[in-house]
Protein backbone atom coordinates (compact mmCIF):
# COMPACT_ATOMS: atom_id res chain seq x y z
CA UNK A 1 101.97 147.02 97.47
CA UNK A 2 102.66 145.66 94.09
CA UNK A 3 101.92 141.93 94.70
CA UNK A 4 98.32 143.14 96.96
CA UNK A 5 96.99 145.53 93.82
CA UNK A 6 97.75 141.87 91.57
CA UNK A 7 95.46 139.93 93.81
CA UNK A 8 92.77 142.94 94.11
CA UNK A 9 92.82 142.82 90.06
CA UNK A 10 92.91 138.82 89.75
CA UNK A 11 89.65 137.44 91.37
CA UNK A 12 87.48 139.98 89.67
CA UNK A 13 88.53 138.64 86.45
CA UNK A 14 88.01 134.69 87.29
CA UNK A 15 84.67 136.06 88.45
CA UNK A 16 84.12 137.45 85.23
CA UNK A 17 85.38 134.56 83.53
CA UNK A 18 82.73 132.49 85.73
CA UNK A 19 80.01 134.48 84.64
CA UNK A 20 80.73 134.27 80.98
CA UNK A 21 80.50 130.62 81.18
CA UNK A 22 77.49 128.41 80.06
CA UNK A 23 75.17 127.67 82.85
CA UNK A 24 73.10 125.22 81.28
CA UNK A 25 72.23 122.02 83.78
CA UNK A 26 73.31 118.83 82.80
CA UNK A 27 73.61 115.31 84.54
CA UNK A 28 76.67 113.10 84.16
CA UNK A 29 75.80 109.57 85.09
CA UNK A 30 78.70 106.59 85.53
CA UNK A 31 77.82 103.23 86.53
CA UNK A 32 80.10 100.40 88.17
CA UNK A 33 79.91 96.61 88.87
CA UNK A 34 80.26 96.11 92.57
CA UNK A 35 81.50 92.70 92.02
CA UNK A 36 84.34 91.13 94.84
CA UNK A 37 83.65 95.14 96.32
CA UNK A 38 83.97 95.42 99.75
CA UNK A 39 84.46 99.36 100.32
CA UNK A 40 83.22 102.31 98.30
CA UNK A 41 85.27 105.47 99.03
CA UNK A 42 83.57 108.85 98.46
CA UNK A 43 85.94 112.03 98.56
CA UNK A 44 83.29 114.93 98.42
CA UNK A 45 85.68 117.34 98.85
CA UNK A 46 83.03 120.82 99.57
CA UNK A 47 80.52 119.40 97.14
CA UNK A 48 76.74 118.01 99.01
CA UNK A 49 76.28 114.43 98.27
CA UNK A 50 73.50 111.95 98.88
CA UNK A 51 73.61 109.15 99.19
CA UNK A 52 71.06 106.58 98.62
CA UNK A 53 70.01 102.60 98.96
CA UNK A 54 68.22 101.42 96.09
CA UNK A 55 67.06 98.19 94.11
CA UNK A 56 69.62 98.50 91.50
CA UNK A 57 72.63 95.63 90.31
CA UNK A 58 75.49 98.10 89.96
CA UNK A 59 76.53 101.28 92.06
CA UNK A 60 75.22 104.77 89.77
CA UNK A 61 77.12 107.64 90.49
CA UNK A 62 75.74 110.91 88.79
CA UNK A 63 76.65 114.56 89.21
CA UNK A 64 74.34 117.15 88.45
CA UNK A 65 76.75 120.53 87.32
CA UNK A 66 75.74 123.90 85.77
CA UNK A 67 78.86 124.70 83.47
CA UNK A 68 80.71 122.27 81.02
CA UNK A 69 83.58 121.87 83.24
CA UNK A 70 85.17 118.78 84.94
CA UNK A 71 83.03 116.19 86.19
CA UNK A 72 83.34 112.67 88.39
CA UNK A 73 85.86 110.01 88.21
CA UNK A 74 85.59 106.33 88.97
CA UNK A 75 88.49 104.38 90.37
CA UNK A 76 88.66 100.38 90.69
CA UNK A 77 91.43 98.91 93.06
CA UNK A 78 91.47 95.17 93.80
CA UNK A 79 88.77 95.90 96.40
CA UNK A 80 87.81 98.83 96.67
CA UNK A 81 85.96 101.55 94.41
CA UNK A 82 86.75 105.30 95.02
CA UNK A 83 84.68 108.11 93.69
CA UNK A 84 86.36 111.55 93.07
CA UNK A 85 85.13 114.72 91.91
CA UNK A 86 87.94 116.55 89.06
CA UNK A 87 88.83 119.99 90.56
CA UNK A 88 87.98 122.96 88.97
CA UNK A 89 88.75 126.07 90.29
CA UNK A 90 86.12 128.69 88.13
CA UNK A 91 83.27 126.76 90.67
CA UNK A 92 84.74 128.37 93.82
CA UNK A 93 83.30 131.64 92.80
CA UNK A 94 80.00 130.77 91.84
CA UNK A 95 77.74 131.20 94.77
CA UNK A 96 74.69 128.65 94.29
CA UNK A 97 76.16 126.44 91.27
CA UNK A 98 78.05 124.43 92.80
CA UNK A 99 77.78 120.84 91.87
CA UNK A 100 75.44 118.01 93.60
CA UNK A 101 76.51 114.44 94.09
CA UNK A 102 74.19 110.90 94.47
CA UNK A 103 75.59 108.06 94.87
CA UNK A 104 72.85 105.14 94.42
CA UNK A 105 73.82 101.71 96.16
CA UNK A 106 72.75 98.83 95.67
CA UNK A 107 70.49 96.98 99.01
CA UNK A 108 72.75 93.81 98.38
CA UNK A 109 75.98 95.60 98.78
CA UNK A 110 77.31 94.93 102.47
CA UNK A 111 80.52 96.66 102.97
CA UNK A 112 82.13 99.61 104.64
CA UNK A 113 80.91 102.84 102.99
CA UNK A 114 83.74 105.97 103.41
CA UNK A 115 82.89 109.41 102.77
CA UNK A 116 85.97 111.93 103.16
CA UNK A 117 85.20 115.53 102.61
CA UNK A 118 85.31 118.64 103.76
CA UNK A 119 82.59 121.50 104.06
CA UNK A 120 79.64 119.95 101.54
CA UNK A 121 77.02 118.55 103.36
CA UNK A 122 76.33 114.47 103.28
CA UNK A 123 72.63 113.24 103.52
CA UNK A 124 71.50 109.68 103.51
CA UNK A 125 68.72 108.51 102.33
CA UNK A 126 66.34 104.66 102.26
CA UNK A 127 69.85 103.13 103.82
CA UNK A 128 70.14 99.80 104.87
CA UNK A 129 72.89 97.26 105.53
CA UNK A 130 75.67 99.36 104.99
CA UNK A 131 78.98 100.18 107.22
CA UNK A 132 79.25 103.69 107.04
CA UNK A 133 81.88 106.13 107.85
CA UNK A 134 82.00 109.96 107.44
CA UNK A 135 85.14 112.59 108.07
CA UNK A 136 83.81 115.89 107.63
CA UNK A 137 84.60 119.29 108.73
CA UNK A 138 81.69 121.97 108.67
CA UNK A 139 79.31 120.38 106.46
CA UNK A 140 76.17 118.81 108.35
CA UNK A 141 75.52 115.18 108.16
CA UNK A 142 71.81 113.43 107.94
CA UNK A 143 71.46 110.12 107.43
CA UNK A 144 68.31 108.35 107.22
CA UNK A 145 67.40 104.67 107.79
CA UNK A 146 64.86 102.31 106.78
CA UNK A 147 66.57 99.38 108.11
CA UNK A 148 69.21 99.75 110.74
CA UNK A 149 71.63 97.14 110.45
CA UNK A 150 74.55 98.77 110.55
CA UNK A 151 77.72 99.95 112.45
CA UNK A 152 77.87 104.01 111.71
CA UNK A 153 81.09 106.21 112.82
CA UNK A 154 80.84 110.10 111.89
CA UNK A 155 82.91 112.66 112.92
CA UNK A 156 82.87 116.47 111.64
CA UNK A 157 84.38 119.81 113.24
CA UNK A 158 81.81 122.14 113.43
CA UNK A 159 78.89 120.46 111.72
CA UNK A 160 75.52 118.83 113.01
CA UNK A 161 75.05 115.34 113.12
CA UNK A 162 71.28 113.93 112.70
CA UNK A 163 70.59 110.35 112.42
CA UNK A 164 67.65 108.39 112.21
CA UNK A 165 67.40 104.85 112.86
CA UNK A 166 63.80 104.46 112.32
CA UNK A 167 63.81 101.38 114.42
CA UNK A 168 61.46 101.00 118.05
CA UNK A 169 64.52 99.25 119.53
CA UNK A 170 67.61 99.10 117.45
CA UNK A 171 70.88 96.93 118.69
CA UNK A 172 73.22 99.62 119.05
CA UNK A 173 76.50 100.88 121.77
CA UNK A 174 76.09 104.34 121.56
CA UNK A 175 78.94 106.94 121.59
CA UNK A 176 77.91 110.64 121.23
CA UNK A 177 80.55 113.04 122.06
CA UNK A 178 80.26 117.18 121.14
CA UNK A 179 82.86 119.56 123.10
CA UNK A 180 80.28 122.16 123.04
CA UNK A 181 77.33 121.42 120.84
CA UNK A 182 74.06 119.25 122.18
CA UNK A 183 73.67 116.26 122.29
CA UNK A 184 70.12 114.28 122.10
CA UNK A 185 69.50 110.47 122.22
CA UNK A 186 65.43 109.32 121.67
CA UNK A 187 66.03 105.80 123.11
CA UNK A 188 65.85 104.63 126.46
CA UNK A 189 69.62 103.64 127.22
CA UNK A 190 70.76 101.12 129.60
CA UNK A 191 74.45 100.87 130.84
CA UNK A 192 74.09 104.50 130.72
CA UNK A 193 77.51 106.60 131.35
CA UNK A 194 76.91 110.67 130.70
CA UNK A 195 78.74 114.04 131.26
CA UNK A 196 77.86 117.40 129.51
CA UNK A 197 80.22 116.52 126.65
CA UNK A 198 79.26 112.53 126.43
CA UNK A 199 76.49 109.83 126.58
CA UNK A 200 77.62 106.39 126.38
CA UNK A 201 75.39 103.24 126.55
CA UNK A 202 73.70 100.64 124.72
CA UNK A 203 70.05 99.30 123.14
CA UNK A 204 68.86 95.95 122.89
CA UNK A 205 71.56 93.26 122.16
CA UNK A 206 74.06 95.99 121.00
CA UNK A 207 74.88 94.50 118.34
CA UNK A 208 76.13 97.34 116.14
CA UNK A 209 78.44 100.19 116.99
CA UNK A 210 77.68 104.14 116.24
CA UNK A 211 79.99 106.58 116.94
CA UNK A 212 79.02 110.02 116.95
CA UNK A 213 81.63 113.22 117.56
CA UNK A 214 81.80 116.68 116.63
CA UNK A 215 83.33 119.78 118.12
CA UNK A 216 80.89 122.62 118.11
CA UNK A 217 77.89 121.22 116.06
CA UNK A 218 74.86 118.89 117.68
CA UNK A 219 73.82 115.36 117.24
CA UNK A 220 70.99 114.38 117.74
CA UNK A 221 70.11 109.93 117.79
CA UNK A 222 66.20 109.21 116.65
């Protein structure tokens, strides 16, 4: 009984704490040189991030937050740039402020693009040549194309999957797999292999691979 009344009296008073805390907006901005770069690693944790090709030399990574806490690190391995957000515990409690991620890439940049996270929401936005991966759990995933020259491979738990190629006949193998969400494809498929939970297949010279899977939540291929 002792340890439950402790618990009871506890989160009121880091919500407390929360609300005592400055809420003025602020951006932090962090740029890197994506020279001898092949993958970018994104750990969004429960934060939203976007993600976004642009005409830029280096990779800009900003974070717009509403308190003065922690913000973004920047890693550099031999290869391979990873993007964290610092953990802060005061932001689980405030409903509405969390933090939002971009991540601005630049066109030139051709390697694999990895975003690990949990439930924050990932949206893409003007991509291009990029190899993109997502692991998500219930946070939805949108990514938008204007060129499609890619291979894409996203897989969540419970969250929808939208993607949009933007292309009139995109080289693609296609495999969309929900255990009980919907799944939608708005190409014409040949090789064509589908059951309630899969659609297999391929357009044009199927050049690229995109892998689509989630448990509950629906994907839908325009």
């Amino acid at each position: 009984m002792r340890k439950t009344c402790l618990i009871i009296l506890v989160i009121p008073a880091v919500i407390f704490l929360s609300a005592c805390m400055g809420e003025n907006e602020r951006e932090d901005l962090q740029i890197a040189s994506l020279k001898d770069i092949d993958t970018i690693l994104i750990d969004y944790g429960s934060t939203n991030v976007n993600i976004v090709s642009a005409d830029i030399d280096h990779l800009e990574v900003s974070m717009l937050l509403h308190d003065n806490g922690p913000s973004i690190a920047i890693d550099k391995e031999k290869h391979k740039v990873t993007i964290q957000q610092k953990k802060d515990l005061i932001r689980l409690f405030k409903i509405g402020k969390k933090p939002q991620l971009e991540v601005r890439i630049p066109i030139e940049f051709t390697g694999e693009i990895i975003l690990d996270g949990s439930s924050g929401d990932v949206l893409g936005e003007n991509l291009q040549a990029h190899n993109i991966r997502v692991n998500g759990s219930s946070g939805k995933v949108e990514l938008d194309f204007l060129q499609f020259k890619s291979n894409i491979n996203v897989k969540t738990t419970s969250g929808n999957i939208n993607i949009f190629l933007n292309e009139d006949e995109p080289d693609a193998t296609l495999h969309l797999k929900s255990s009980s969400g919907r799944h939608s494809v708005g190409y014409a498929l040949e090789n064509v292999q589908q059951s309630r939970k899969e659609t297999r297949g391929t357009i044009g010279n199927a050049n690229y691979e995109i892998k689509l899977e989630t448990s509950s939540g629906n994907i839908s291929l325009n």
